[in-house]
Protein backbone atom coordinates (compact mmCIF):
# COMPACT_ATOMS: atom_id res chain seq x y z
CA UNK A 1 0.00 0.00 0.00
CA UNK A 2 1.54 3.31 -0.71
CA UNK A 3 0.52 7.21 -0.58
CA UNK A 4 0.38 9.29 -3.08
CA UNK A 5 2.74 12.54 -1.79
CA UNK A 6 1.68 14.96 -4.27
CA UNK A 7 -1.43 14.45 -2.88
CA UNK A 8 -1.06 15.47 0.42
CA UNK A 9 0.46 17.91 2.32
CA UNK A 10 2.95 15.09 4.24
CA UNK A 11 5.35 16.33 6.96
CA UNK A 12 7.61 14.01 9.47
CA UNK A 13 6.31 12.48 12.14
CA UNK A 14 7.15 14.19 15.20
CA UNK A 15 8.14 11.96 18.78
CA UNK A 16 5.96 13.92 20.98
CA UNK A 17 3.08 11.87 19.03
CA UNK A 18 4.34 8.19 19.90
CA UNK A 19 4.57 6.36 22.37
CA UNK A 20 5.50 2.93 23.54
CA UNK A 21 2.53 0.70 24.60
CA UNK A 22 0.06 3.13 22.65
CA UNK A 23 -1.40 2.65 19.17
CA UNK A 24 -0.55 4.99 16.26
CA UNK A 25 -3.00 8.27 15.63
CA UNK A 26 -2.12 7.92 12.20
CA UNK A 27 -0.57 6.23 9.32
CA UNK A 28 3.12 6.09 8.87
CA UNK A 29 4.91 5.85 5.57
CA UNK A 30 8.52 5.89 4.26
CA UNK A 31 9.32 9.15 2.42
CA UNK A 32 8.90 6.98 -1.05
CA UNK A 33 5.22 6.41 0.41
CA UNK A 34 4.88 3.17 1.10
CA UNK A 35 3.24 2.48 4.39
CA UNK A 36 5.08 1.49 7.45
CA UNK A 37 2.72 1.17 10.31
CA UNK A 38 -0.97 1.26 9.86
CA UNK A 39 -3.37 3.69 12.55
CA UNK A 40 -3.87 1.82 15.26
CA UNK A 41 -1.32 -0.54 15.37
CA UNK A 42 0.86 -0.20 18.48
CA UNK A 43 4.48 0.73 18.83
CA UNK A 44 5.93 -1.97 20.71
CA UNK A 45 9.83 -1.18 21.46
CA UNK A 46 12.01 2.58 21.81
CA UNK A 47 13.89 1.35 18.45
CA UNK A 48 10.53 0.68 16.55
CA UNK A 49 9.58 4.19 17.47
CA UNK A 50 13.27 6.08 16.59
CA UNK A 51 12.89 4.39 13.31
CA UNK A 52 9.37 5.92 12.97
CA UNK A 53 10.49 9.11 13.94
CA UNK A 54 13.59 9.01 11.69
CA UNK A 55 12.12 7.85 8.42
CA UNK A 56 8.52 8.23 8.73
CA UNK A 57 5.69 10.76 7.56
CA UNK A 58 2.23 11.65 7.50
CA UNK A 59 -0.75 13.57 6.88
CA UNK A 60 0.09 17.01 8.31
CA UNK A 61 -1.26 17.63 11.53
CA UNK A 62 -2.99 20.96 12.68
CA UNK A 63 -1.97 22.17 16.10
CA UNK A 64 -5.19 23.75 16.62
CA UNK A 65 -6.44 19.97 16.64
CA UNK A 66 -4.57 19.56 19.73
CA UNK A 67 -6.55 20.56 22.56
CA UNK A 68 -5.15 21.34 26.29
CA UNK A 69 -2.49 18.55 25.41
CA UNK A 70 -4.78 16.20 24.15
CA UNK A 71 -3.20 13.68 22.10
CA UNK A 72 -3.94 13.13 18.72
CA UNK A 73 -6.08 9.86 19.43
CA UNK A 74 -7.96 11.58 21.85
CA UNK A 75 -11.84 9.71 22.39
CA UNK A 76 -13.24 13.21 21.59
CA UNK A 77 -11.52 13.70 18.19
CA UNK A 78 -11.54 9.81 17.43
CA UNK A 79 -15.48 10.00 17.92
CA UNK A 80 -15.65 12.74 15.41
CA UNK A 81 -13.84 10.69 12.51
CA UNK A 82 -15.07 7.56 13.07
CA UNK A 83 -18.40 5.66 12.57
CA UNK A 84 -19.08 3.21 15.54
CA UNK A 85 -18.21 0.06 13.07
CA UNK A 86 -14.79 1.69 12.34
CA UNK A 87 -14.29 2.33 15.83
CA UNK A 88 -15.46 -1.62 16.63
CA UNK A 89 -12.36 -2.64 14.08
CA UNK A 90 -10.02 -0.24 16.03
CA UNK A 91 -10.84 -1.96 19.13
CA UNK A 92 -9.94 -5.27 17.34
CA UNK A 93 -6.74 -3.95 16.73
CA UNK A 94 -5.78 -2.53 20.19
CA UNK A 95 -6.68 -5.36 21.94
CA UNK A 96 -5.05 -8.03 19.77
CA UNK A 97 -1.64 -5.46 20.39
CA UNK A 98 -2.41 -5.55 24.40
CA UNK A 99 -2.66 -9.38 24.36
CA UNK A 100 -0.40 -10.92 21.90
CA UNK A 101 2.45 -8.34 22.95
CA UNK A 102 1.65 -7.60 26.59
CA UNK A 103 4.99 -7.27 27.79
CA UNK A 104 5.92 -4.79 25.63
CA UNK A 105 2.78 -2.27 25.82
CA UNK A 106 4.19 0.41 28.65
CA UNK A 107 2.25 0.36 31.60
CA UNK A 108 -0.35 -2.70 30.59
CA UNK A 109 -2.63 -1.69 33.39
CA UNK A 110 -3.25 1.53 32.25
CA UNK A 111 -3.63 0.84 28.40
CA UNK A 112 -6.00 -1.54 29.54
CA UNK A 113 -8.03 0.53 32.04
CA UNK A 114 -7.95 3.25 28.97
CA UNK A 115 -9.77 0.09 26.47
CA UNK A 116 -12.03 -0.86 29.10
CA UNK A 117 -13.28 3.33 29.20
CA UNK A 118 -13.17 3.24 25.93
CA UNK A 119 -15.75 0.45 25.33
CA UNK A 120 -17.81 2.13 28.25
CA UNK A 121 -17.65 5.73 26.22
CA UNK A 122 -19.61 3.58 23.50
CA UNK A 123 -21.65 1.94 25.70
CA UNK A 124 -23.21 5.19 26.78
CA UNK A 125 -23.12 7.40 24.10
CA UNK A 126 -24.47 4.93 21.57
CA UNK A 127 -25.46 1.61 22.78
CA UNK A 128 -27.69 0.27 19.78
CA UNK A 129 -24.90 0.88 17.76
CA UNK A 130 -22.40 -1.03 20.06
CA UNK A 131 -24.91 -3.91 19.97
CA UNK A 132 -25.04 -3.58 16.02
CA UNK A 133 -21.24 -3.60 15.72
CA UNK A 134 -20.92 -6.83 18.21
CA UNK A 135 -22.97 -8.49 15.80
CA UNK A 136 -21.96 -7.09 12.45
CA UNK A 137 -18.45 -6.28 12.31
CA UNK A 138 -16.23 -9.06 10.80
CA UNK A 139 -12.45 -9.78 12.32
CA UNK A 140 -9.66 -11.66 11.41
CA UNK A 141 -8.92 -13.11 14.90
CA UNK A 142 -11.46 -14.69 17.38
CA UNK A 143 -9.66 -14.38 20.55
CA UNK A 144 -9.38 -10.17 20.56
CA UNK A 145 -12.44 -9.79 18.94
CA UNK A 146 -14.60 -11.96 21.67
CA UNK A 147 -13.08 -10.16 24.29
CA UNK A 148 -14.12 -6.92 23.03
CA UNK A 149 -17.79 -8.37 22.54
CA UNK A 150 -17.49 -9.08 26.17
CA UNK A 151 -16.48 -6.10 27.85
CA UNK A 152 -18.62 -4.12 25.40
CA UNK A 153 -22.02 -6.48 26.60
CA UNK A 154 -20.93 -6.31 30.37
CA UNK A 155 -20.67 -2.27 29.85
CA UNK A 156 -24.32 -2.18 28.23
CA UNK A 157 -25.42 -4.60 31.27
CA UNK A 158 -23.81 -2.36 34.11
CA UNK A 159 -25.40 0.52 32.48
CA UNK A 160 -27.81 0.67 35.64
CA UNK A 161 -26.22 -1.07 37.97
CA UNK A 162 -25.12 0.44 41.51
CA UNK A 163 -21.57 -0.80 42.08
CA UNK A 164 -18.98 0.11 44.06
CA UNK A 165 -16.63 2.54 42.64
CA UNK A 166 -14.25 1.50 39.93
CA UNK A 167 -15.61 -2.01 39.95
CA UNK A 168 -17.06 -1.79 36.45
CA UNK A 169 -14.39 -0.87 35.01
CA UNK A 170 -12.20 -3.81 36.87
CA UNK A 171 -15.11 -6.12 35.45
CA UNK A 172 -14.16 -4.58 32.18
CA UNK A 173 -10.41 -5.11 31.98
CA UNK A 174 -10.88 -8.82 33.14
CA UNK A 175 -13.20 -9.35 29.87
CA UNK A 176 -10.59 -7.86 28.10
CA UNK A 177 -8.03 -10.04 29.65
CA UNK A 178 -9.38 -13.16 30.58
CA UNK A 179 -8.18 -15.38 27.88
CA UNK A 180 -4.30 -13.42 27.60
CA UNK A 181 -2.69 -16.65 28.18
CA UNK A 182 -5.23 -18.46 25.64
CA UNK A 183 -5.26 -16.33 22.58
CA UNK A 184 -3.42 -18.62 20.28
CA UNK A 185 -5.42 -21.68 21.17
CA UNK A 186 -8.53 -19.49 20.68
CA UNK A 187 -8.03 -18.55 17.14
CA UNK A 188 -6.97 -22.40 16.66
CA UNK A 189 -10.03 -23.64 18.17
CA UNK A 190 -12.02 -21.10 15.91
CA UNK A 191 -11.78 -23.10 13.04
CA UNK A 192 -11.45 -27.02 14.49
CA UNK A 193 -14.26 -28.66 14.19
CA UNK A 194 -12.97 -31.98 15.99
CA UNK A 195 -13.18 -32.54 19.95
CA UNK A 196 -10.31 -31.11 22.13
CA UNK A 197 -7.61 -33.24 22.48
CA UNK A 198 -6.14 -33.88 25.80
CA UNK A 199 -3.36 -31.17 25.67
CA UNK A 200 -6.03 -28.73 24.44
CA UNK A 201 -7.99 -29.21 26.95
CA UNK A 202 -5.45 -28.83 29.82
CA UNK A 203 -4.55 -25.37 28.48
CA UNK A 204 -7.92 -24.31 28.14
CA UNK A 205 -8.81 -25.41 32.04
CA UNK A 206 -5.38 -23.85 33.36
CA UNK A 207 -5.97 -20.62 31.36
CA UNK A 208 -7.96 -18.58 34.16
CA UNK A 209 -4.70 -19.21 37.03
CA UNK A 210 -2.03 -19.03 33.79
CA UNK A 211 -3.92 -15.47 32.98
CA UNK A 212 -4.07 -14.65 36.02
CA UNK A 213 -0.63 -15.30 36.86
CA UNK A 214 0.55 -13.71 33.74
CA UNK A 215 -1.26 -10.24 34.62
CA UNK A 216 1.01 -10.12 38.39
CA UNK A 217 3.69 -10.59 36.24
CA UNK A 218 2.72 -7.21 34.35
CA UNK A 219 2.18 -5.42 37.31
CA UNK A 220 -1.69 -5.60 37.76
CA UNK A 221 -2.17 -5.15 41.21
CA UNK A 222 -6.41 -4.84 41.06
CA UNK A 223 -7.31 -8.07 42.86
CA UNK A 224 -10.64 -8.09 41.60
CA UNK A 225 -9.40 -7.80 38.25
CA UNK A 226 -7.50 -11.37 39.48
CA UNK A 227 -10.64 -12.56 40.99
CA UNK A 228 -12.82 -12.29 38.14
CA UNK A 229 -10.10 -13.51 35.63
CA UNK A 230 -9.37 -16.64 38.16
CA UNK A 231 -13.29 -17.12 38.41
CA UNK A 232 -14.93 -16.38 35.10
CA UNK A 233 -15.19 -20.01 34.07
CA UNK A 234 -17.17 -21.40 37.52
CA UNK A 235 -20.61 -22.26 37.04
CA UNK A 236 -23.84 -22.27 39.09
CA UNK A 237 -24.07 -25.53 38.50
CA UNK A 238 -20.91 -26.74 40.06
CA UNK A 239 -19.35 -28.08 37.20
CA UNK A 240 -17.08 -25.10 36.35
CA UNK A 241 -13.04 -24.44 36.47
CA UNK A 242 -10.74 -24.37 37.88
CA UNK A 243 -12.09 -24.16 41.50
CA UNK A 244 -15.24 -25.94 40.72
CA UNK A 245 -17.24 -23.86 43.10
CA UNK A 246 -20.80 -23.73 43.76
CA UNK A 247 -23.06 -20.63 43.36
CA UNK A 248 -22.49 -19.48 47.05
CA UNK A 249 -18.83 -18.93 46.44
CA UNK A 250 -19.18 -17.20 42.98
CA UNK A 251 -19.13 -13.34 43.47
CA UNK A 252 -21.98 -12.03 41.02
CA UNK A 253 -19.55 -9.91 38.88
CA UNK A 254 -17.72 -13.26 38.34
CA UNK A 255 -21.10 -14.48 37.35
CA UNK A 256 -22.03 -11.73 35.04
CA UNK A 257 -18.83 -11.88 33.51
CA UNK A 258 -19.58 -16.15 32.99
CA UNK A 259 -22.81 -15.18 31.64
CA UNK A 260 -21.44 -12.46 29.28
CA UNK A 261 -18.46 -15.00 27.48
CA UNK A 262 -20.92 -17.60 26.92
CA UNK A 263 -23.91 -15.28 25.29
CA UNK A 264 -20.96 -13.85 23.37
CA UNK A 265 -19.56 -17.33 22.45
CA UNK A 266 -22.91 -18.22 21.16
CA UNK A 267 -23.95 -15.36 19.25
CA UNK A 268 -20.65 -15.56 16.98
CA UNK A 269 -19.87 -17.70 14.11
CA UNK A 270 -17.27 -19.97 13.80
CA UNK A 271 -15.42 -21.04 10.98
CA UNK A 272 -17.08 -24.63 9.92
CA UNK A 273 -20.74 -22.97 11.23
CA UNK A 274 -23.01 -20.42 11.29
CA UNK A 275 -23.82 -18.48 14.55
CA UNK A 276 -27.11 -18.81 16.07
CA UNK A 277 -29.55 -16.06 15.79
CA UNK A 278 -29.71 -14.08 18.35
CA UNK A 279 -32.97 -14.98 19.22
CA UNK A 280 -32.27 -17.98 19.81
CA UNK A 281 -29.24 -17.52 20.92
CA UNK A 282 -30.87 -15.64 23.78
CA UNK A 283 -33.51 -17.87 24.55
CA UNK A 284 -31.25 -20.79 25.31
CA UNK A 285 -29.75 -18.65 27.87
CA UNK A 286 -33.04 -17.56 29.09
CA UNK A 287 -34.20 -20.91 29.61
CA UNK A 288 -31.42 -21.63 31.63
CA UNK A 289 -32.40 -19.03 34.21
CA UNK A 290 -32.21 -20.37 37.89
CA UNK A 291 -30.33 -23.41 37.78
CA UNK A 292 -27.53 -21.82 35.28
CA UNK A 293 -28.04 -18.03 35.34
CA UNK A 294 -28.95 -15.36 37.77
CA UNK A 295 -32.59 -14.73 36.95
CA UNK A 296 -31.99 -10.73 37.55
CA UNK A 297 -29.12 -10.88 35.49
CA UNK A 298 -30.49 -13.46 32.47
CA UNK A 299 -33.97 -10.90 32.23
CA UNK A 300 -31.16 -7.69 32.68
CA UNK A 301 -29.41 -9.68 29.32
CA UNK A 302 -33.13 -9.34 27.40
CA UNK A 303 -34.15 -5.94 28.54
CA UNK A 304 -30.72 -4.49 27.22
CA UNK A 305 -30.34 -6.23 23.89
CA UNK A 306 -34.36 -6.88 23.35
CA UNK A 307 -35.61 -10.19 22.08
CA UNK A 308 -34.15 -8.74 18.51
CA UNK A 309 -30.78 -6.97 18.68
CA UNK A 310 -29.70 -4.64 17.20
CA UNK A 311 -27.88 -5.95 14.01
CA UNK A 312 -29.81 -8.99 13.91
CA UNK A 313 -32.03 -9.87 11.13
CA UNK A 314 -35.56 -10.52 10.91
CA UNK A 315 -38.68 -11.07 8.73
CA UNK A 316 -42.11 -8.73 8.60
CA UNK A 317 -45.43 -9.06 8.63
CA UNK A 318 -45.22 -7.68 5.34
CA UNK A 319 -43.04 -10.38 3.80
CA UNK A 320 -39.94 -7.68 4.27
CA UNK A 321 -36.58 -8.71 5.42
CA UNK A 322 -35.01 -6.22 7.57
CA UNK A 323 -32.21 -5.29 10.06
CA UNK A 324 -33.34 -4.02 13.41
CA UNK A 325 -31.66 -0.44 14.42
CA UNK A 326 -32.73 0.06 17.64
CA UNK A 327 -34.49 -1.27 20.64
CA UNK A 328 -38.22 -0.25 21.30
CA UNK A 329 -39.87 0.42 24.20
CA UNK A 330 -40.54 -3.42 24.16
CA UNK A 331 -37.85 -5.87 23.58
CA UNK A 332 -40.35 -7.40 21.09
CA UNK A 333 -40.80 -4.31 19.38
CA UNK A 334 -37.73 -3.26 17.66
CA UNK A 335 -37.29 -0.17 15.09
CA UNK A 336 -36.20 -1.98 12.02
CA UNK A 337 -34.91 -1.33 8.54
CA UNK A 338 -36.25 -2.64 5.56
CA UNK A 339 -33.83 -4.17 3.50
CA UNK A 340 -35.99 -6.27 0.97
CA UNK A 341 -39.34 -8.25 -0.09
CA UNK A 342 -38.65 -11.78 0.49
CA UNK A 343 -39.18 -12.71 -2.96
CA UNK A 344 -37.64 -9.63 -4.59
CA UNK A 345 -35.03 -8.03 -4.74
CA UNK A 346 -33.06 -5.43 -2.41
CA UNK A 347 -34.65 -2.12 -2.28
CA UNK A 348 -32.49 0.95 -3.26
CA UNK A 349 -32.20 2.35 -0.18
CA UNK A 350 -33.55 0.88 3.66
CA UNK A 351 -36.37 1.39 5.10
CA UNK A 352 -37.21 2.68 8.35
CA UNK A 353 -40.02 0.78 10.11
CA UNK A 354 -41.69 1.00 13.28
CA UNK A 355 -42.59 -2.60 14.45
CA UNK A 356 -44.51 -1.39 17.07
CA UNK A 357 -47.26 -1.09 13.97
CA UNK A 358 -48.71 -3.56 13.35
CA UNK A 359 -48.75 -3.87 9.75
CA UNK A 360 -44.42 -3.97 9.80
CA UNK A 361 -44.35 -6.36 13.31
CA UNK A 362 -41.77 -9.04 13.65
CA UNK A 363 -43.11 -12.04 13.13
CA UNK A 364 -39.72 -14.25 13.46
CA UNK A 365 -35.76 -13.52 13.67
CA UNK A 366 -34.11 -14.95 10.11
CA UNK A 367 -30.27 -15.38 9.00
CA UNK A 368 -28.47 -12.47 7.40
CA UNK A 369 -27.79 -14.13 4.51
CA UNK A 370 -31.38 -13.39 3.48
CA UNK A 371 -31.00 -9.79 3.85
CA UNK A 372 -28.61 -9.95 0.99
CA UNK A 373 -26.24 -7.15 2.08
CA UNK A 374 -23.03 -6.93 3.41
CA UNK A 375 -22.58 -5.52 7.21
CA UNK A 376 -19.95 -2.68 5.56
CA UNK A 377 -23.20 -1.71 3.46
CA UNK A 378 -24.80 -1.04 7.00
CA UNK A 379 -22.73 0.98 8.94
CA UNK A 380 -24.25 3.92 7.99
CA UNK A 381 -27.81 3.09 9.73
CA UNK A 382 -25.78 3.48 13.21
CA UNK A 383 -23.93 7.04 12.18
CA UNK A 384 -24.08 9.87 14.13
């Protein structure tokens, strides 16, 4: 990939923009114009960042775009350029850096900390969206990517919860870091279709200690950040890991933060199958209420994403296929946008109806496949 320099105003990229253990603002490229580092990659090591600094350039940057200090990749000035989608991939990215290259990111507890406020940002400002992006938004790796669907469905389902302070964003962080020593089997296991074998399956039940112990040895001194982390896997039921501990020993944000990876788990694809659709996806969980799942926390789950998510598909009472936008004042009663006539083909533009009427209500989820449009073609629905 290379940039066009008579294009655009390029100048060189000045230190007092990098840092270690942070992700770029910007692209860098060599002074021929072929790009070095992509935006929002991280710079790793002091030598990867002199060489930056020595041979790179990019896109001039105004000073009056600098605010009080702020750095370039300020939340403010990243919301402005970027549609909630882009900003989904961007996440992708930063968290694949902080857990495949942990001990290089400077001060991991506080890159983290920044993801988790980051993912709570969205959470508030536009939570249909969020929802819309967990579900839409293709990646290349599993193992970042479901731990950013995690911490971004535990920051929708604190929302209104009373906790003590700083605990959400501790919850947060050990979503985001749950699986650090697992990430490799994770994207392997994303695409095998056969049973565990015996070595697989030791990693996978030593992962919460291994992360665990691999977060002390980056300086992360939060012990409910541990807690959780050590804890996520145990199950009402008894039959969890590593501690196998029963539902009286299982601290609810350890059991919010259970429920949370496995609705996540089930409402993304893997390689060899299709994910299920989120209304069904929900439902098993639902049905599972009191003997797996808190029942406060299972109907907090459907009263947050609705019985239709946003980004999930569905079919009308109209014969119209459709995405839903947003929730409605009833989970069953989504906003949604028309994409197409079941038997025709896809309209020019989407759109908008209000299920609540009755002559455009849901009258079953359906795969996105039938919608005949790619998420990219989407985004714009969620834009500011």
């Amino acid at each position: 990939m290379a940039l066009g320099s008579d294009k655009l105003k390029l100048s060189k990229v000045r230190s007092e923009f990098l840092a270690v253990g942070e992700a770029l603002p910007f692209d860098v490229f060599a002074g021929s114009g072929f790009l070095l580092l992509k935006k929002g990659y991280y710079v790793l090591t002091d030598e990867q960042k002199t060489k930056l600094t020595t041979i790179g350039v990019t896109q001039s940057i105004e000073e009056d775009k600098l605010e009080d200090g702020k750095r370039l990749d300020g939340e403010e000035e990243k919301q402005q350029r970027l549609g909630v989608f882009d900003e989904m991939s961007s996440l992708y990215l930063r968290t694949r850096a902080l857990l495949q290259h942990a001990f290089s990111v400077r001060n991991f507890t506080a890159t983290t900390l920044k993801l988790a406020q980051d993912i709570i940002h969205l959470a508030e400002s536009q939570p249909d969206a969020l929802i819309a992006a967990i579900l839409l938004v293709p990646f290349r790796e599993y193992g970042p990517a479901h731990s950013v669907h995690t911490a971004g469905l535990l920051a929708l389902l604190t929302k209104r919860m009373t906790l003590p302070s700083n605990h959400r964003e501790s919850l947060l962080c050990a979503a985001l870091t749950m699986n650090i020593s697992l990430v490799k089997l994770q994207n392997e296991l994303y695409a095998q279709q056969e049973s565990l074998t015996d070595d697989q399956r030791q990693e996978v039940e030593a992962h919460p200690l291994l992360s665990s112990a691999i977060l002390r040895e980056l300086s992360v001194e939060d012990e409910l950040w541990h807690t959780l982390v050590q804890t996520h896997h145990e199950s009402w039921i008894g039959n969890g890991y590593p501690f196998a501990l029963d539902r009286s020993h299982i601290l609810p944000p350890a059991h919010i933060l259970h429920l949370a990876d496995i609705a996540c788990a089930k409402l993304t694809p893997r390689r060899y199958r299709n994910a299920l659709l989120p209304a069904t996806a929900l439902g098993h969980i639902f049905q599972r209420k009191d003997a797996e799942f808190d029942s406060a926390f299972t109907t907090l789950l459907i009263k947050e994403l609705g019985i239709y998510p946003p980004g999930s598909f569905v079919k009308l009472v109209n014969n119209e296929i459709g995405v839903v936008t947003f929730r409605g004042n009833k989970p069953s009663t989504p906003q949604v946008a028309a994409l197409r006539k079941a038997d025709s083909g896809p309209y020019g533009e989407p759109l908008i109806r209000e299920s609540r009427n009755p002559a455009f209500k849901v009258i079953e989820p359906c795969a996105a496949h039938l919608a005949g449009v790619r998420p990219t073609y989407l985004a714009h629905l969620w834009t500011r």
